[in-house]
PDB file of N, CA and C in Angstrom:
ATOM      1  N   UNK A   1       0.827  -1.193   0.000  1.00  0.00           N
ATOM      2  CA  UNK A   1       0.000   0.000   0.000  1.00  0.00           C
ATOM      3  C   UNK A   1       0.872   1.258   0.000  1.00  0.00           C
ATOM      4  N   UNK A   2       2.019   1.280   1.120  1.00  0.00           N
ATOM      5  CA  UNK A   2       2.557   2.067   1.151  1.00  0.00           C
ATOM      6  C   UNK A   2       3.793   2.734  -0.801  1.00  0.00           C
ATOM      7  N   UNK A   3       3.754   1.969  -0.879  1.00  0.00           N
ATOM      8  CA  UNK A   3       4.745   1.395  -3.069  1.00  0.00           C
ATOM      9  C   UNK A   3       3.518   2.018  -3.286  1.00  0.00           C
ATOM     10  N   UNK A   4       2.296   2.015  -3.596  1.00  0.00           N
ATOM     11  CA  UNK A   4       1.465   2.307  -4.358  1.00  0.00           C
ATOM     12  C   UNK A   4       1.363   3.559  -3.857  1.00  0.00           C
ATOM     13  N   UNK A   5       1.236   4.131  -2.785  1.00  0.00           N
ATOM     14  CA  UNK A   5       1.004   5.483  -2.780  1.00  0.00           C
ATOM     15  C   UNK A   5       2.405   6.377  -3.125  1.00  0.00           C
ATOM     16  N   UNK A   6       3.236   6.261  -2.923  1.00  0.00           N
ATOM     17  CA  UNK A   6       4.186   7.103  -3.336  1.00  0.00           C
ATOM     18  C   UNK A   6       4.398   6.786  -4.945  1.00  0.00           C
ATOM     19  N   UNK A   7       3.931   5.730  -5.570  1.00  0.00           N
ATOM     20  CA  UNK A   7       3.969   5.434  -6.896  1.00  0.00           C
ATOM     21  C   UNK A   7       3.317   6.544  -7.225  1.00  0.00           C
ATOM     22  N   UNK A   8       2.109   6.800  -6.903  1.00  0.00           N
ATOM     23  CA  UNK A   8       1.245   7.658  -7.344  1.00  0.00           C
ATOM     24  C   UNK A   8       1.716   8.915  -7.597  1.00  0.00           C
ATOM     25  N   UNK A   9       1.900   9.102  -5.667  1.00  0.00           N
ATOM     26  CA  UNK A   9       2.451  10.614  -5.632  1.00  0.00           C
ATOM     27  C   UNK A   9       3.672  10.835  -6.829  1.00  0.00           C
ATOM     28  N   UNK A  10       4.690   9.952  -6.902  1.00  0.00           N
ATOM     29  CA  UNK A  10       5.790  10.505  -7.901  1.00  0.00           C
ATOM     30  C   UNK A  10       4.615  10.963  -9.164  1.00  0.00           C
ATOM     31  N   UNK A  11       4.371  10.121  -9.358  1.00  0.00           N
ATOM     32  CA  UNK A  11       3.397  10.178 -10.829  1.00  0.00           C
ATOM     33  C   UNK A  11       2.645  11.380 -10.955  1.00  0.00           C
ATOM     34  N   UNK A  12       2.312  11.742 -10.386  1.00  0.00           N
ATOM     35  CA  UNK A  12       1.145  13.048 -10.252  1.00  0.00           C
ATOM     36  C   UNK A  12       1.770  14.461  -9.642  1.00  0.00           C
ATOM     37  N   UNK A  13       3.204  13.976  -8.876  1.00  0.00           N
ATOM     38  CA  UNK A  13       3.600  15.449  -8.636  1.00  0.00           C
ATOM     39  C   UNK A  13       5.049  15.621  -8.918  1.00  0.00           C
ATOM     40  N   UNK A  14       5.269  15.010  -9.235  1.00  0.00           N
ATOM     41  CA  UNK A  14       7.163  15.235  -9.853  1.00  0.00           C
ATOM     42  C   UNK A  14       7.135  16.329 -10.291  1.00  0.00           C
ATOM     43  N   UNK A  15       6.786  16.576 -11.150  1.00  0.00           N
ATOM     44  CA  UNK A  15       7.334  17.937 -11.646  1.00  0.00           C
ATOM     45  C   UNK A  15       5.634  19.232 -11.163  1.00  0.00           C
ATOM     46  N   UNK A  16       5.489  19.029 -10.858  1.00  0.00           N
ATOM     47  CA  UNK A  16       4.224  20.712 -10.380  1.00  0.00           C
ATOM     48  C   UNK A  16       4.891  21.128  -8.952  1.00  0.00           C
ATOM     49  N   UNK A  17       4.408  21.998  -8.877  1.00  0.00           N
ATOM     50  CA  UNK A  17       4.915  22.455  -7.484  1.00  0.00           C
ATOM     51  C   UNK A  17       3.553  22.587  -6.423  1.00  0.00           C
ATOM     52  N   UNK A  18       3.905  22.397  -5.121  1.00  0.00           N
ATOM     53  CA  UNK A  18       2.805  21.446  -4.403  1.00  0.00           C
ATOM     54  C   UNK A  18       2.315  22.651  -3.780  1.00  0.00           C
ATOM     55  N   UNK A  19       1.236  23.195  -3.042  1.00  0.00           N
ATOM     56  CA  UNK A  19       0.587  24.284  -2.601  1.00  0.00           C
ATOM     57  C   UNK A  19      -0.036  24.023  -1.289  1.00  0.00           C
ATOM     58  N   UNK A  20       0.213  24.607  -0.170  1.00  0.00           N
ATOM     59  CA  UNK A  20      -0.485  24.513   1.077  1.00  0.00           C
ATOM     60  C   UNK A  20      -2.142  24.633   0.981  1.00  0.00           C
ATOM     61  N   UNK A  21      -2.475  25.752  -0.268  1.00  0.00           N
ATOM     62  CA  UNK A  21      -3.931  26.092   0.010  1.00  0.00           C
ATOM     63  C   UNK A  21      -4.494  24.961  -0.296  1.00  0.00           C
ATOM     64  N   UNK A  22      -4.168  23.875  -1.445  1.00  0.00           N
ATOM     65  CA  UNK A  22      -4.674  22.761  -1.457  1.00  0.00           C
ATOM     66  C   UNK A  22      -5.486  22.122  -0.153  1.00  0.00           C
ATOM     67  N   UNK A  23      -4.180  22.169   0.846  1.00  0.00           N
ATOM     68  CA  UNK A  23      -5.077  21.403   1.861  1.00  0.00           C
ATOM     69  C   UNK A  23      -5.569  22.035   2.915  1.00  0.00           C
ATOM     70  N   UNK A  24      -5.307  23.209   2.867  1.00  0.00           N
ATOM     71  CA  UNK A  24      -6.510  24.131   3.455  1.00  0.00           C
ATOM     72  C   UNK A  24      -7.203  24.000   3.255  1.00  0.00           C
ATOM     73  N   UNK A  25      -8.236  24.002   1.893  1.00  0.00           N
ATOM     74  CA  UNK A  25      -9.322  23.856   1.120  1.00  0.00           C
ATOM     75  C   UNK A  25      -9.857  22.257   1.825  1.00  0.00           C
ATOM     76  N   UNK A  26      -9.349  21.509   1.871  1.00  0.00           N
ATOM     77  CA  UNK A  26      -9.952  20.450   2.050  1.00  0.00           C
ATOM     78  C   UNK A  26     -10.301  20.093   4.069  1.00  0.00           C
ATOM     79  N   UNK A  27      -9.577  21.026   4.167  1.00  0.00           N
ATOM     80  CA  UNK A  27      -9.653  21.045   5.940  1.00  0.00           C
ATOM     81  C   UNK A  27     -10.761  22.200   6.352  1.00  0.00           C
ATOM     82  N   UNK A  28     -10.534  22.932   5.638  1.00  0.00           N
ATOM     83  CA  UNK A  28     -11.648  23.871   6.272  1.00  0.00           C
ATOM     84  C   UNK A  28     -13.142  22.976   5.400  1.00  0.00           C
ATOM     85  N   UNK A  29     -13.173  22.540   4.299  1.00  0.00           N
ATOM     86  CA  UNK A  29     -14.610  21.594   3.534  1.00  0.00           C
ATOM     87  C   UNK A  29     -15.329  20.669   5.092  1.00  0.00           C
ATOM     88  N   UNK A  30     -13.671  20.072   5.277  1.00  0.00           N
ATOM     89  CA  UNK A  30     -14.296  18.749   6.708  1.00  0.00           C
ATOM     90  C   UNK A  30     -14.478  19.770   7.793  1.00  0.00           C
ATOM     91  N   UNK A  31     -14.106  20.884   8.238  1.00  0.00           N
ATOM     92  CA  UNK A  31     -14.227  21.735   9.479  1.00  0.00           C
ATOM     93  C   UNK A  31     -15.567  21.988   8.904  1.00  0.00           C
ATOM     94  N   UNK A  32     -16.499  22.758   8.049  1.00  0.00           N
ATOM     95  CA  UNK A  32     -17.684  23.234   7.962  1.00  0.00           C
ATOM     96  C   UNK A  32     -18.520  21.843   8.121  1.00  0.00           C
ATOM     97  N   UNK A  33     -18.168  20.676   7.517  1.00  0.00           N
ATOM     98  CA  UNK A  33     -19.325  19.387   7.906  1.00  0.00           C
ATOM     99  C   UNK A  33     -18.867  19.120   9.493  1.00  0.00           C
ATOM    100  N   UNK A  34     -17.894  19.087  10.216  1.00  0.00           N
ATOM    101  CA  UNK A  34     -17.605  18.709  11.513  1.00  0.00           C
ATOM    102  C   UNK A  34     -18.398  19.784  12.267  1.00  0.00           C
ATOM    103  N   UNK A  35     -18.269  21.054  12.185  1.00  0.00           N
ATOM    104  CA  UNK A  35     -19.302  22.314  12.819  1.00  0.00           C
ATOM    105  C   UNK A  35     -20.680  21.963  12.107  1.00  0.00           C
ATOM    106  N   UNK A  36     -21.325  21.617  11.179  1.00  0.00           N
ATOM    107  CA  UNK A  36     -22.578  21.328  10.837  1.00  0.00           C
ATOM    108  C   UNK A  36     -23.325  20.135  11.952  1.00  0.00           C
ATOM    109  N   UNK A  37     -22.418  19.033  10.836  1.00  0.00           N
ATOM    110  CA  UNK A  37     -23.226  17.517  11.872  1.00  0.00           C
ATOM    111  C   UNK A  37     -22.531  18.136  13.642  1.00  0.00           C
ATOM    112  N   UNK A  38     -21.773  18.577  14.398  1.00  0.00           N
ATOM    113  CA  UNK A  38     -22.046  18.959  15.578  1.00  0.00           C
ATOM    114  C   UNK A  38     -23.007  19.133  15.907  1.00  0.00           C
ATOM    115  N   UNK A  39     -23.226  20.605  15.566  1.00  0.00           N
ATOM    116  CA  UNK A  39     -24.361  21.546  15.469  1.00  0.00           C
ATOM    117  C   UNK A  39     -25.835  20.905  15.753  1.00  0.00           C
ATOM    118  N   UNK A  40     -26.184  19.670  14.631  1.00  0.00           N
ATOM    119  CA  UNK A  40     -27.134  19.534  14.931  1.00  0.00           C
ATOM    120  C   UNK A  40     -27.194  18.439  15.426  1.00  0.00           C
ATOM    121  N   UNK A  41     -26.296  17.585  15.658  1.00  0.00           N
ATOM    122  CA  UNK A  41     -26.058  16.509  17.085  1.00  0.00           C
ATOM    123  C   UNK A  41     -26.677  17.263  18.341  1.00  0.00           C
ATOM    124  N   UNK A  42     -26.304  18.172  18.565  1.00  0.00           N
ATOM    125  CA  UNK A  42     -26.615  19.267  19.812  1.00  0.00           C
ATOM    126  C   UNK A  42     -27.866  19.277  20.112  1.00  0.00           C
ATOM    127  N   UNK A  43     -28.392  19.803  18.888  1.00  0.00           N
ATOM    128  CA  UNK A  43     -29.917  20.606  18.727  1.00  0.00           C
ATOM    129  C   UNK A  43     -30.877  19.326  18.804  1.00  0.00           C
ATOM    130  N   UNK A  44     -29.889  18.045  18.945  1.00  0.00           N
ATOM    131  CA  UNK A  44     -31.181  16.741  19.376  1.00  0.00           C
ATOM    132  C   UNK A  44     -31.190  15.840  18.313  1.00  0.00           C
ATOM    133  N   UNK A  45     -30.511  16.359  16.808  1.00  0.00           N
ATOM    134  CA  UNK A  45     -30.733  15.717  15.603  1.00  0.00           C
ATOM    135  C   UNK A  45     -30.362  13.890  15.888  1.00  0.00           C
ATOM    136  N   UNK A  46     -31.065  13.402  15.721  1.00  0.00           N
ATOM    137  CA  UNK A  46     -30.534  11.328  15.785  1.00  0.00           C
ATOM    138  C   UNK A  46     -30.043  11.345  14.440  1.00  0.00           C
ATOM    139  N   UNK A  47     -29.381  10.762  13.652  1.00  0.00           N
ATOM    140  CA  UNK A  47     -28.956  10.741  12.077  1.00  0.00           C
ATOM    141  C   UNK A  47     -29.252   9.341  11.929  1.00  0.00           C
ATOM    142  N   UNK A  48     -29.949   8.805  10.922  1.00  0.00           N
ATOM    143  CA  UNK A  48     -30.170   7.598  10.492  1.00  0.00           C
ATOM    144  C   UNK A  48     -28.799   7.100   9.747  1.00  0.00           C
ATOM    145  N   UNK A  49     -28.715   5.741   9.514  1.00  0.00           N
ATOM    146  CA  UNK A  49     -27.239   4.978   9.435  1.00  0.00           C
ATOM    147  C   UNK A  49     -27.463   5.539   7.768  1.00  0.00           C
ATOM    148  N   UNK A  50     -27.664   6.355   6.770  1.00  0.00           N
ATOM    149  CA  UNK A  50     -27.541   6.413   5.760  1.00  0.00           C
ATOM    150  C   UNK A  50     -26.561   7.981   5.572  1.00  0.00           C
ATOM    151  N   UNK A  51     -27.403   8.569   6.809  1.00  0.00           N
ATOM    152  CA  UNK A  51     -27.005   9.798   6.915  1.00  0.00           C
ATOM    153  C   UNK A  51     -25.367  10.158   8.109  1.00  0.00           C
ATOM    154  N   UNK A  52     -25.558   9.088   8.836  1.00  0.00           N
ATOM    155  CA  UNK A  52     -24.284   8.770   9.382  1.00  0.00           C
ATOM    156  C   UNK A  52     -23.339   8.795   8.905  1.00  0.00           C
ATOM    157  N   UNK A  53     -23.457   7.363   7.648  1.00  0.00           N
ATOM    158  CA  UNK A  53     -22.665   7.302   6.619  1.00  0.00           C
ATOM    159  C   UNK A  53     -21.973   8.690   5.798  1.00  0.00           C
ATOM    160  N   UNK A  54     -22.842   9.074   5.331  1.00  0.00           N
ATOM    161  CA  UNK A  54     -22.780  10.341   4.607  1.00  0.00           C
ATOM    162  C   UNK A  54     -22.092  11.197   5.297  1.00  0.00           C
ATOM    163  N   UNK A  55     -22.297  11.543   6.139  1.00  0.00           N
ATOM    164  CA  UNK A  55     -21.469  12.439   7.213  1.00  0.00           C
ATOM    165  C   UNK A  55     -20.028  12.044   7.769  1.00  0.00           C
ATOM    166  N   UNK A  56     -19.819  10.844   7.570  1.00  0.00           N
ATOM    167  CA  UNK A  56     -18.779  10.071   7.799  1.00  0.00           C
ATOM    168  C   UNK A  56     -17.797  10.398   6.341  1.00  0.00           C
ATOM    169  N   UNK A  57     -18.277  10.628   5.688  1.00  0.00           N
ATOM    170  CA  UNK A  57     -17.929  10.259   4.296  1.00  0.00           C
ATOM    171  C   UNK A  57     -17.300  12.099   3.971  1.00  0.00           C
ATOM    172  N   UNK A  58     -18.260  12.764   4.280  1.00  0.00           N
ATOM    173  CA  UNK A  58     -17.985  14.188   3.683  1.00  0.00           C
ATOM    174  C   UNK A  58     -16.885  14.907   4.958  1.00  0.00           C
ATOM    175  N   UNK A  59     -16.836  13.878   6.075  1.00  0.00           N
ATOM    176  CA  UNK A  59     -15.801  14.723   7.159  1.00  0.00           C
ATOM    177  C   UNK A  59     -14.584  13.594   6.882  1.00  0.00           C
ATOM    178  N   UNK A  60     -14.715  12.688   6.556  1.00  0.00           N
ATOM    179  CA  UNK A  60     -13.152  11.359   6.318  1.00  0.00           C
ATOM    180  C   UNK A  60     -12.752  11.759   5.134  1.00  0.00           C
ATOM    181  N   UNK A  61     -13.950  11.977   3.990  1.00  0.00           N
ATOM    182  CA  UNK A  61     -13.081  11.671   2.473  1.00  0.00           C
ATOM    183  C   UNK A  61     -11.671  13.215   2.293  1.00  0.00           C
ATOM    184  N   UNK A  62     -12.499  14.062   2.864  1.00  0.00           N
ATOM    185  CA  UNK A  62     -11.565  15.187   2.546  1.00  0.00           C
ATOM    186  C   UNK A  62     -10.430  15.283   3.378  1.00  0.00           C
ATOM    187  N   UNK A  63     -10.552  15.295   4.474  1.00  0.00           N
ATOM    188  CA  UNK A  63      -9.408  14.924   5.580  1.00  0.00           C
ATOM    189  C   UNK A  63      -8.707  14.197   4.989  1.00  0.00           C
ATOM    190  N   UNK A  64      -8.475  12.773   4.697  1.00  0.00           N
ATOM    191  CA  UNK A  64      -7.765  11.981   4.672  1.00  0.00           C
ATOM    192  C   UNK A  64      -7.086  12.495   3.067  1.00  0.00           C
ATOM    193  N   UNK A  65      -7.472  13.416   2.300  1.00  0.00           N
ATOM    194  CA  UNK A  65      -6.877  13.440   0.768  1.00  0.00           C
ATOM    195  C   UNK A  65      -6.261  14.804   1.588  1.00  0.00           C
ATOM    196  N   UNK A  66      -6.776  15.309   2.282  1.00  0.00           N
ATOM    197  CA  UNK A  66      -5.567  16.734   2.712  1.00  0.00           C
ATOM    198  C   UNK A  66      -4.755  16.222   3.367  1.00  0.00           C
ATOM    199  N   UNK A  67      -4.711  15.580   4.522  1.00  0.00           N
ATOM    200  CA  UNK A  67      -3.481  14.826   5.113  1.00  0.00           C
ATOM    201  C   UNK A  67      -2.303  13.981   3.974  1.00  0.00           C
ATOM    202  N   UNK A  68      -2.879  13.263   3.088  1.00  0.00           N
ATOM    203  CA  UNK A  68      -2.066  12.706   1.877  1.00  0.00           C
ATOM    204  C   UNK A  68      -1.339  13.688   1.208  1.00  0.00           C
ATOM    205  N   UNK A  69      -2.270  14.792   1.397  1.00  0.00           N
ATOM    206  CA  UNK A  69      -1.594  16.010  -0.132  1.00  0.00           C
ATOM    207  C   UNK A  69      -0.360  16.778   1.103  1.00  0.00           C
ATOM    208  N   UNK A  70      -0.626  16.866   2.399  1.00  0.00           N
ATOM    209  CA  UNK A  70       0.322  17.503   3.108  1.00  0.00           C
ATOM    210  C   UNK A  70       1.998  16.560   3.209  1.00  0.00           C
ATOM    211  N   UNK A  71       1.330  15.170   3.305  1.00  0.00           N
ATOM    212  CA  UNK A  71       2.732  14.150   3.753  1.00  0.00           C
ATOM    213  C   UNK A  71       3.420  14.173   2.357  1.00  0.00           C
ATOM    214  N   UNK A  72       2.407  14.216   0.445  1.00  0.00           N
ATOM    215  CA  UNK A  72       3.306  14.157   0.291  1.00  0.00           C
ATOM    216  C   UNK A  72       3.978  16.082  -0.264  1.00  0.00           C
ATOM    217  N   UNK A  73       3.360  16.461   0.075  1.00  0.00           N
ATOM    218  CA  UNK A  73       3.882  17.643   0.017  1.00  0.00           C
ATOM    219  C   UNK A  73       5.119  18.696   1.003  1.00  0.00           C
ATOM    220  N   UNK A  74       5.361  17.713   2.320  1.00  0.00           N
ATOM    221  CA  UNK A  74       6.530  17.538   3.151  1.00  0.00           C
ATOM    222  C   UNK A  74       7.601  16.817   2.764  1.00  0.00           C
ATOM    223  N   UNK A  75       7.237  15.989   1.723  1.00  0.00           N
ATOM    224  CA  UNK A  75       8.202  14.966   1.640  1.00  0.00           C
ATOM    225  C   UNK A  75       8.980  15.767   0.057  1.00  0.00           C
ATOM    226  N   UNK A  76       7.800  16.247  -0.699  1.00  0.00           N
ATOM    227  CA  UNK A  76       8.765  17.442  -2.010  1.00  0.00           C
ATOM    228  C   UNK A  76       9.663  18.158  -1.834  1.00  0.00           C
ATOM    229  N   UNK A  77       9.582  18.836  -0.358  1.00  0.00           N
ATOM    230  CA  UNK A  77      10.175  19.582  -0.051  1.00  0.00           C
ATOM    231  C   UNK A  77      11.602  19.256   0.139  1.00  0.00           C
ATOM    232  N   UNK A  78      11.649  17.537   0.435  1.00  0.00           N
ATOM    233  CA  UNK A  78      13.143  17.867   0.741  1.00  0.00           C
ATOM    234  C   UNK A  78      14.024  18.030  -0.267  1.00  0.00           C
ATOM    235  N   UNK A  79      13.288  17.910  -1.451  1.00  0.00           N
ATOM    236  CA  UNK A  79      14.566  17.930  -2.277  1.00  0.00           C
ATOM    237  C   UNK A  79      13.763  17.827  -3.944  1.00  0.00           C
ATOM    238  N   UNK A  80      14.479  18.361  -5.063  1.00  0.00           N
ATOM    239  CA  UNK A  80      13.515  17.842  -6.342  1.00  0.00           C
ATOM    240  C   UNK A  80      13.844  15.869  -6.668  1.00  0.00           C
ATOM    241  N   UNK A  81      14.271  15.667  -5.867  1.00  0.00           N
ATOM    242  CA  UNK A  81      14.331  14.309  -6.271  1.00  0.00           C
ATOM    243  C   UNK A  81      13.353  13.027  -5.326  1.00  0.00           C
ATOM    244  N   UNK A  82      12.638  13.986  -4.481  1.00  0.00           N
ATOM    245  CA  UNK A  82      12.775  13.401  -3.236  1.00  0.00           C
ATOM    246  C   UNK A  82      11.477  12.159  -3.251  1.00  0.00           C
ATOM    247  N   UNK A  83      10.633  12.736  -3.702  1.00  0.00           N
ATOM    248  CA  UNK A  83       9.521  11.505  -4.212  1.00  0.00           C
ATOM    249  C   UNK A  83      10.009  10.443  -5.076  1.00  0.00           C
ATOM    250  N   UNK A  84      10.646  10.248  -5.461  1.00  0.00           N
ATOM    251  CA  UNK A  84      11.061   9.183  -6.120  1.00  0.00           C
ATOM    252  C   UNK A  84      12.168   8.249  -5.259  1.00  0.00           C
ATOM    253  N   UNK A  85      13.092   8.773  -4.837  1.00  0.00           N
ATOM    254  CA  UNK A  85      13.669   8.363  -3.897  1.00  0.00           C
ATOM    255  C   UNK A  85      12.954   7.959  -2.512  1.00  0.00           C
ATOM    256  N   UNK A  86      11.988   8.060  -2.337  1.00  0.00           N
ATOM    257  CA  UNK A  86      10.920   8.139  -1.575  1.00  0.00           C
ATOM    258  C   UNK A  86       9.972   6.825  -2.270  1.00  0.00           C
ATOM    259  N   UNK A  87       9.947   6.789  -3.308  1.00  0.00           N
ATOM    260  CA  UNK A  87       9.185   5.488  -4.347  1.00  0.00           C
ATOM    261  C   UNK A  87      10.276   4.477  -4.511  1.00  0.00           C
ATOM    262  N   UNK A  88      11.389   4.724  -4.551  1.00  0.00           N
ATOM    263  CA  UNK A  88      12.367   3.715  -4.641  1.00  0.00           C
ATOM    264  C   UNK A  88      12.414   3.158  -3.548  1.00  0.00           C
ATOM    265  N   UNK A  89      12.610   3.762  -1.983  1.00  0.00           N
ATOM    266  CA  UNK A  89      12.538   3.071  -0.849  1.00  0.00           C
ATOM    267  C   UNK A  89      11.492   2.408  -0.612  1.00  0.00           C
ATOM    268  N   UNK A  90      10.551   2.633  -1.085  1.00  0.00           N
ATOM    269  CA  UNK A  90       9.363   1.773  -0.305  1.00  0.00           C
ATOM    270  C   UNK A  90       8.793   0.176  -1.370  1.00  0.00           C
ATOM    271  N   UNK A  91       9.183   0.621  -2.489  1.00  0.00           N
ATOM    272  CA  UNK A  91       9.219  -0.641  -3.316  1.00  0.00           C
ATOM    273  C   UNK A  91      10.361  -1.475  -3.322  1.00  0.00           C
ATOM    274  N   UNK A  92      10.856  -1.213  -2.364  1.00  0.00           N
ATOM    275  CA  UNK A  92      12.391  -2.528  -2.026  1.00  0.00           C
ATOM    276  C   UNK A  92      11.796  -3.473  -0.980  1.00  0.00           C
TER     277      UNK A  92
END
């Protein structure tokens, strides 16, 4: 799993240059559903398992692609070579 994701990352970001607002954008998306479904957790709301789901889905899916876009966007930094060398280690 771990070969496949940095496969990727080389693949998709070798050469662009990587942007913080990216995952801003996707942290503040899950902060407005995390302050929403709160919100009306509070106010008494029960959520049926469809809507659970859903809510699960719109506060995990984005989180987890901003956390990805940050690790590999820490890891660009060290160097222009560094994702790949980074793909080479993990497929050994």
């Amino acid at each position: 799993m771990k070969a496949a994701f940095w496969r990727f990352a080389h693949k998709r970001y070798h050469s662009k240059s990587m942007s913080s607002l990216t995952e801003l954008a996707f942290f503040i998306w899950s902060l407005f559903f995390v302050m929403a479904y709160g919100a009306a957790i509070l106010a008494g709301w029960q959520p049926s398992v469809l809507e659970a789901i859903l809510g699960a889905a719109l506060i995990g899916a984005p989180t987890a692609v901003g956390f990805a876009h940050r690790l590999i966007r820490l890891e660009a930094l060290k160097g222009p070579d560094a994702l790949y060398r980074k793909r080479l280690a993990t497929s050994r």
